[in-house]
Protein backbone atom coordinates (compact mmCIF):
# COMPACT_ATOMS: atom_id res chain seq x y z
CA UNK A 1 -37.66 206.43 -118.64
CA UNK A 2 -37.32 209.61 -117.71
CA UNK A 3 -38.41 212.39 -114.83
CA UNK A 4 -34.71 210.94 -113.28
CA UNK A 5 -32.33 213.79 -111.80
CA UNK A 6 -28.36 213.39 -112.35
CA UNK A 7 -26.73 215.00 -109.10
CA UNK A 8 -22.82 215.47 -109.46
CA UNK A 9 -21.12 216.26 -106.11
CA UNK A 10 -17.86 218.05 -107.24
CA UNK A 11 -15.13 217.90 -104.18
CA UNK A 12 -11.69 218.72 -104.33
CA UNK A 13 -10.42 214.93 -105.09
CA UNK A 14 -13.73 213.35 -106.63
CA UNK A 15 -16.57 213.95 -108.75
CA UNK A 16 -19.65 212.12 -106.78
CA UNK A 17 -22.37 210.95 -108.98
CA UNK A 18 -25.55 209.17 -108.98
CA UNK A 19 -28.94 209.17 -110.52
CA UNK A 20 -32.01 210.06 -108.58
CA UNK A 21 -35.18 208.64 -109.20
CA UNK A 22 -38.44 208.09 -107.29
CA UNK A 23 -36.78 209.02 -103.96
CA UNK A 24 -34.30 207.09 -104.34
CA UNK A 25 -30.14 206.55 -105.60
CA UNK A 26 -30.39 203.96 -108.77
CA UNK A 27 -26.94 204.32 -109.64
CA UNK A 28 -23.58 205.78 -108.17
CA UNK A 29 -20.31 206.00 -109.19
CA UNK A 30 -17.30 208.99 -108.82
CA UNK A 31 -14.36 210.07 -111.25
CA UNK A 32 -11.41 212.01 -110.23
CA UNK A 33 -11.93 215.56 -110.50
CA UNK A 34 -10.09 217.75 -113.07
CA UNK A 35 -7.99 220.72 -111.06
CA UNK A 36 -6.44 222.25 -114.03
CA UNK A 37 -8.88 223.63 -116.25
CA UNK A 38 -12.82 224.47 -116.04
CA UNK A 39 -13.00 222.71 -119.39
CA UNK A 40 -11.19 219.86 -117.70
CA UNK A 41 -13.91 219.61 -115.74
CA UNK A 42 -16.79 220.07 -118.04
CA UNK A 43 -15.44 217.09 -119.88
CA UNK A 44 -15.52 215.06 -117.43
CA UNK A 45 -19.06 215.87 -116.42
CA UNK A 46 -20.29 215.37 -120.03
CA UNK A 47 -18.80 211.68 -120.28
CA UNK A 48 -21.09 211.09 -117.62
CA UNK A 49 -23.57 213.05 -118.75
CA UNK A 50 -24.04 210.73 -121.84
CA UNK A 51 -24.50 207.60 -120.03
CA UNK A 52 -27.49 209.11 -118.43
CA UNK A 53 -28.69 211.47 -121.23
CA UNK A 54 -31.46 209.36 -122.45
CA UNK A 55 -32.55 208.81 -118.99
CA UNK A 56 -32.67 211.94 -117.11
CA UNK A 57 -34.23 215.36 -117.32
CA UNK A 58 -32.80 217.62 -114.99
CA UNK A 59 -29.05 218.29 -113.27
CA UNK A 60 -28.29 218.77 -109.83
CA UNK A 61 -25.47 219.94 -108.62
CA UNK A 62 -23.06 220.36 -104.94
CA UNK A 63 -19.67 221.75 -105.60
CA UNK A 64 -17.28 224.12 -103.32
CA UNK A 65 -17.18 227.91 -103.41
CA UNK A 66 -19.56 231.00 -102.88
CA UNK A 67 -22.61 230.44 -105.10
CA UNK A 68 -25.73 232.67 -105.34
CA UNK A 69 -27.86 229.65 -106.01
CA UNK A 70 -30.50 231.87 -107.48
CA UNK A 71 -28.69 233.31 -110.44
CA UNK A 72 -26.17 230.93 -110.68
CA UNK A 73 -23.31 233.48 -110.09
CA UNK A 74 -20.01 231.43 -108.67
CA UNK A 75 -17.28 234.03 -106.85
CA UNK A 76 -14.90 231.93 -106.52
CA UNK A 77 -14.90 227.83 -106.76
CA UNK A 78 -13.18 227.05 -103.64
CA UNK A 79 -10.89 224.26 -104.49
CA UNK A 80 -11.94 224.72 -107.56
CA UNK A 81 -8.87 227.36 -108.57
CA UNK A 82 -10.18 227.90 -112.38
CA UNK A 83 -13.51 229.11 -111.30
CA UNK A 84 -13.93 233.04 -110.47
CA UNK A 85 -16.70 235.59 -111.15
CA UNK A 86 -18.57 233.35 -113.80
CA UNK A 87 -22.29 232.05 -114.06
CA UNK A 88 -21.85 228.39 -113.72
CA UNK A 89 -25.63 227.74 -114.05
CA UNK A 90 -25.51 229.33 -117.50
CA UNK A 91 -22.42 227.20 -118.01
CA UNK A 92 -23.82 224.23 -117.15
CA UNK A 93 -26.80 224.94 -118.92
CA UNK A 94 -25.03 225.58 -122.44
CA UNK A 95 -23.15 222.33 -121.76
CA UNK A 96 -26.13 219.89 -121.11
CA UNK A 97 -29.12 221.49 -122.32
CA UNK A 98 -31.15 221.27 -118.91
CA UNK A 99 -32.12 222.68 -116.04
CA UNK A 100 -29.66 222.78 -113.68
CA UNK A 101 -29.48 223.93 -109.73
CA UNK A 102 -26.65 224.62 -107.78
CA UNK A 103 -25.40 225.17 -104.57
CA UNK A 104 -22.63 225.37 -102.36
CA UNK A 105 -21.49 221.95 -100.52
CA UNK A 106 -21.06 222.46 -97.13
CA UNK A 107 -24.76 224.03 -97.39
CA UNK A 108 -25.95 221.16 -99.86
CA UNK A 109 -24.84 219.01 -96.72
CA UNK A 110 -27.37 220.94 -94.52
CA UNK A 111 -29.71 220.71 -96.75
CA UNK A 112 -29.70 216.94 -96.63
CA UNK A 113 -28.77 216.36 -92.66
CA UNK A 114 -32.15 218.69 -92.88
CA UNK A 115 -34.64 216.71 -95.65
CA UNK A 116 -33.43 213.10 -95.20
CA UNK A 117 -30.40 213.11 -91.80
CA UNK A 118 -29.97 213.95 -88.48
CA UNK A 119 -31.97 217.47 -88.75
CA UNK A 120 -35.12 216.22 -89.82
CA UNK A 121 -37.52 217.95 -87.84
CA UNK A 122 -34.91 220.49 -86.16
CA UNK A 123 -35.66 224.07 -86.63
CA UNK A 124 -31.97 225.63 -85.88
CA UNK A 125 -29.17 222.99 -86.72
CA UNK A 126 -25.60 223.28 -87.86
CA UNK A 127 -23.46 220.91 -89.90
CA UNK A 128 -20.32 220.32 -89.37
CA UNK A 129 -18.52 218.85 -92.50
CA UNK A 130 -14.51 217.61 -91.39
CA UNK A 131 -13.22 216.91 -94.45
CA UNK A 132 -9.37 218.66 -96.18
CA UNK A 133 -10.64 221.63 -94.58
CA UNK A 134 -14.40 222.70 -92.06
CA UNK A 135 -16.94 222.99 -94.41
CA UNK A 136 -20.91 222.90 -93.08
CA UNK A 137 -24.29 224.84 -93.05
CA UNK A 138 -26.48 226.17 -90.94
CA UNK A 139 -30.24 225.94 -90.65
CA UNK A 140 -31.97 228.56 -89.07
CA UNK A 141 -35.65 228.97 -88.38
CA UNK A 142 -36.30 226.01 -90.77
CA UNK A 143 -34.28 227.73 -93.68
CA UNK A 144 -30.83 227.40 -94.63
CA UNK A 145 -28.68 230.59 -93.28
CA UNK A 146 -26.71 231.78 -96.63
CA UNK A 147 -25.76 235.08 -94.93
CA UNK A 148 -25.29 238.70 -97.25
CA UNK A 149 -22.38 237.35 -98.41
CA UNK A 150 -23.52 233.50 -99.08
CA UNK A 151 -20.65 232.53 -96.87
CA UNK A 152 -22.65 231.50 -93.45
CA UNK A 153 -21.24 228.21 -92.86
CA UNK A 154 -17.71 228.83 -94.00
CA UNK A 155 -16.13 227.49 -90.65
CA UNK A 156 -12.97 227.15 -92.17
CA UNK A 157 -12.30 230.67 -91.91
CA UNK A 158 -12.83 231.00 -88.34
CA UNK A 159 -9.61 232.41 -85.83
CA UNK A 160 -9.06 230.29 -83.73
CA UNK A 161 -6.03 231.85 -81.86
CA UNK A 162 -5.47 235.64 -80.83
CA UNK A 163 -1.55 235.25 -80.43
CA UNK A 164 -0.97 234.16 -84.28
CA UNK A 165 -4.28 235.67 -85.76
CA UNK A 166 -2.61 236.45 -88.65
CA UNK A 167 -1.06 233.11 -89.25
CA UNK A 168 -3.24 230.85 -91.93
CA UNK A 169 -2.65 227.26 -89.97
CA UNK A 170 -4.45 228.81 -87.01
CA UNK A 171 -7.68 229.00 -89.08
CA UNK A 172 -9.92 226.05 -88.13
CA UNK A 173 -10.17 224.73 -92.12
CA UNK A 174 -6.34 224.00 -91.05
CA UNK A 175 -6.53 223.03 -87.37
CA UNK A 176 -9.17 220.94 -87.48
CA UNK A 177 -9.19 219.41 -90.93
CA UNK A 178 -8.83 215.36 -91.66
CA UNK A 179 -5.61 216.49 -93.93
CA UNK A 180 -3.90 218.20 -90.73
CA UNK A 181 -4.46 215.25 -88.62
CA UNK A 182 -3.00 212.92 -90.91
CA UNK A 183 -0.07 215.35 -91.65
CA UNK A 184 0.58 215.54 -87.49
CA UNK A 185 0.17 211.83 -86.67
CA UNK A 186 2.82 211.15 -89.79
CA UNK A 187 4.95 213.74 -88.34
CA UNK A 188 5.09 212.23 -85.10
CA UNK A 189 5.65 208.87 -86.07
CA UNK A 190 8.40 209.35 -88.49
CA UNK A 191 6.31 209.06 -91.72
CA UNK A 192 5.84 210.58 -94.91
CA UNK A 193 2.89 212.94 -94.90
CA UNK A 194 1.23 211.01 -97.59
CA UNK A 195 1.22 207.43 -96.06
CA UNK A 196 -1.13 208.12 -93.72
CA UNK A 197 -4.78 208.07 -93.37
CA UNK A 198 -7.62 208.77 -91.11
CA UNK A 199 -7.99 204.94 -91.20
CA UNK A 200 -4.31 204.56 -90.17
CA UNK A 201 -5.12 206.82 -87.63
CA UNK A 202 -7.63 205.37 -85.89
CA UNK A 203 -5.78 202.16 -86.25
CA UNK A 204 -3.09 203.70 -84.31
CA UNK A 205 -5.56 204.88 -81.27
CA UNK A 206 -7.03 201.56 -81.15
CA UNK A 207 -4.10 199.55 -80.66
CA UNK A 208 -3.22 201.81 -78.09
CA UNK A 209 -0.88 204.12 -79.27
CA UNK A 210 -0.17 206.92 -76.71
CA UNK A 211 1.32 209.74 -78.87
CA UNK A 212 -1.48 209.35 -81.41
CA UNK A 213 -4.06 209.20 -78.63
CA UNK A 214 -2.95 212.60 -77.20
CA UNK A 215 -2.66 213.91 -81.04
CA UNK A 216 -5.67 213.10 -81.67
CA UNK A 217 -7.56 214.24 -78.02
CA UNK A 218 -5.89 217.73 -78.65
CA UNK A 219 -7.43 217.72 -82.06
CA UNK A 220 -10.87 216.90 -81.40
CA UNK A 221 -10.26 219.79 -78.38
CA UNK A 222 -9.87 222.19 -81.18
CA UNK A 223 -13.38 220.99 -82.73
CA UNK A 224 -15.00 221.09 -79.46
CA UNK A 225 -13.61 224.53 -78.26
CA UNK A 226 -15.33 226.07 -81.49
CA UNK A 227 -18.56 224.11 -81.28
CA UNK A 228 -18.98 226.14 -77.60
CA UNK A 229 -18.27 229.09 -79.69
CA UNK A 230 -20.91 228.30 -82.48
CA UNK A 231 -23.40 227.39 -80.06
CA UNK A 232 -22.89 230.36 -78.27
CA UNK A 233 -23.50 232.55 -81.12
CA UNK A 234 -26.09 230.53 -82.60
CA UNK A 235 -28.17 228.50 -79.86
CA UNK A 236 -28.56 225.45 -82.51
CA UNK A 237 -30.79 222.59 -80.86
CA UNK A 238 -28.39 219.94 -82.80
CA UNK A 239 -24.91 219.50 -84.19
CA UNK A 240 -24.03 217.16 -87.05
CA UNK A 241 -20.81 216.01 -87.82
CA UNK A 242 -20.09 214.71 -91.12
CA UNK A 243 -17.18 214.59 -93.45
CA UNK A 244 -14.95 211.36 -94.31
CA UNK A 245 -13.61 210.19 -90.86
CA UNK A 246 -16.94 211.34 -89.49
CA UNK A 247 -17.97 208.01 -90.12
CA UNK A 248 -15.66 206.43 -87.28
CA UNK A 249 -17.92 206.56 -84.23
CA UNK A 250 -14.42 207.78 -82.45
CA UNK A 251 -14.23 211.22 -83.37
CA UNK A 252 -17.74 211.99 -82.59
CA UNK A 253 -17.56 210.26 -78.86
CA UNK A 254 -14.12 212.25 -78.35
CA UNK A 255 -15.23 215.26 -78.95
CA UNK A 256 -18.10 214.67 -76.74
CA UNK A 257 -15.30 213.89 -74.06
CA UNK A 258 -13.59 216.61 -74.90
CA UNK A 259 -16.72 219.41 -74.52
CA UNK A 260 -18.04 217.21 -71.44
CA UNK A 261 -13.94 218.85 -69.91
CA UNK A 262 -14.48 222.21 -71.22
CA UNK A 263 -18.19 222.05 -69.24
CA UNK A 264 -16.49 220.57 -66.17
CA UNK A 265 -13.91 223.16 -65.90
CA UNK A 266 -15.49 225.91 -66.35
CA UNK A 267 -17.58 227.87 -63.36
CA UNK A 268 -20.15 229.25 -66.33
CA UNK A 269 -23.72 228.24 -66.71
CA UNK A 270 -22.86 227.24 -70.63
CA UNK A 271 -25.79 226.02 -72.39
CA UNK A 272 -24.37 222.55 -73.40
CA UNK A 273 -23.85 221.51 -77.30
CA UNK A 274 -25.88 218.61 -78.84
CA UNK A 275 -23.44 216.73 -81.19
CA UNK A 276 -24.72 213.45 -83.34
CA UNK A 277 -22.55 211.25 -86.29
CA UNK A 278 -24.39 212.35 -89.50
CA UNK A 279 -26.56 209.50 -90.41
CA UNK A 280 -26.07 210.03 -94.08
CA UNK A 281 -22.44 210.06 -94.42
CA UNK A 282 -21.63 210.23 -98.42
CA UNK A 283 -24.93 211.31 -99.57
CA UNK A 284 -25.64 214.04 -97.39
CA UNK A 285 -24.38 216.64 -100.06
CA UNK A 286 -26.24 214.39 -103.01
CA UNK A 287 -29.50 214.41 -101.22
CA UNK A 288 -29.14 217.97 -100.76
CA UNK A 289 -28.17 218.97 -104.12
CA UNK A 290 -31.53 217.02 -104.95
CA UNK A 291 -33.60 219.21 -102.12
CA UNK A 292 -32.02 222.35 -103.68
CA UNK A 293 -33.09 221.45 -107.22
CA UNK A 294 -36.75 220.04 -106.12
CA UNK A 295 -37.13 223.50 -104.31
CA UNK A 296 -35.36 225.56 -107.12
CA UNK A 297 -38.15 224.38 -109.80
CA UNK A 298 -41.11 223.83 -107.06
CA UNK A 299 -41.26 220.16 -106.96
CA UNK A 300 -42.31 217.97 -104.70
């Protein structure tokens, strides 16, 4: 049967997957994703693309990079290294032989915090997406914010100190990514970078760990010190955090902790930042690569 929508989710380490039908996921699964060529990557889509081809009548897609979602025009893939100044709707299209809509990830996230998450019902909301770097959207008036450039959302990119503004680690992507955290608490405890995990991490603060506690408290600070700024600039009624380690109730209550100090100390009337733990974790940038398609071709 058909009228069934395949949604790929293209990160940096996976290809997400799933087919959507009748509201709902009938099938997921993810691949690793191809980082050396963009016909790599189409290869990989299409082996996919032919369990499903049968079934389904439409592709949705959430990938990294500045997209015009309209005409399909990629800048630059993010991550994605092989991707610059190209169409990737009309690629796509050539490759399947369907419709296909596209969008950004961070604002795909949004999209779905917004139609199925934590922003249903919120008019001005902001996503926060903590994954190898800070991704995230931001809906404004109802509508998701794309900006002239279709970078709103971009955290990553923002300063975060004057002193070494120049420096690339002092952009938040770096200070407050899950990747950085890892790479510190390894550091500290005499590791190799790679053995460690956000799990490991939290592991570590939960037996008790002092050093890791204090890593992780000054981390968190980082988050928090920006979400003042972003709420400053954009009066949201709601913050989501999402992103892998998102979904350990921890980071969200510490950097609650963590604003409730910056409040406490400071003798300005701030208005005070509503954070919440996305609700849909994984499928927040599926669902809204789905909303983004359903709105691209007027469905319901």
């Amino acid at each position: 049967m058909k009228n069934k929508i395949l949604v790929f989710d293209i990160g940096g380490s996976f290809i997400k997957f799933s087919l959507f039908f009748q509201g709902e996921f009938i099938s997921k699964g993810k691949v690793a994703t191809p980082l050396d060529s963009l016909e790599s990557l189409l290869a990989a889509l299409k082996q996919i693309h032919n369990e499903f081809m049968d079934e389904c009548e439409g592709i949705a897609v959430s990938m990294p990079g500045i997209v015009n979602s309209i005409s399909g025009h990629m800048v630059h893939g993010g991550s994605l290294r092989y991707i610059n100044d190209i169409n990737m709707i009309e690629v796509f299209e050539k490759a399947f032989h369907l419709p296909v809509a596209i969008e950004n990830d961070g604002k795909c996230a949004a999209l779905g915090e917004a139609w199925r998450g934590s922003l249903q019902g919120i008019t001005d909301g902001v996503v926060l997406v903590v994954g190898t770097g800070m991704g995230g959207g931001i809906i404004s008036q109802g509508k998701l914010l794309k900006g002239h450039h279709l970078s709103a959302g971009e955290f990553s990119f923002i300063r975060t100190n004057n002193e070494h503004a120049d420096k690339d680690e002092y952009l938040l992507g770096m200070q407050g990514s899950s990747f950085v955290l890892t790479k510190t608490v390894a550091k500290a405890k005499g590791l190799p970078a790679e053995s460690m995990t956000g799990e490991k991490v939290f592991k570590l603060i939960e037996e008790g760990d002092h050093t890791v506690q204090k890593i992780f408290q000054e981390y968190c600070r980082n988050i928090a010190t920006q979400i003042i700024n972003l709420q400053t600039i954009l009066d949201p009624e709601k913050f989501v955090i999402g992103g892998g380690i998102s979904a350990n109730p921890l980071l969200v209550s510490t950097i609650r902790e963590e604003l409730e100090k910056l409040y406490m100390h400071s003798t300005l009337n701030f208005v005070r930042a509503d954070i919440e733990q996305s609700k849909l974790g994984n499928e927040a940038n599926l669902l809204g690569a789905i909303y983004n398609y359903k709105q691209s071709f007027h469905l319901e």
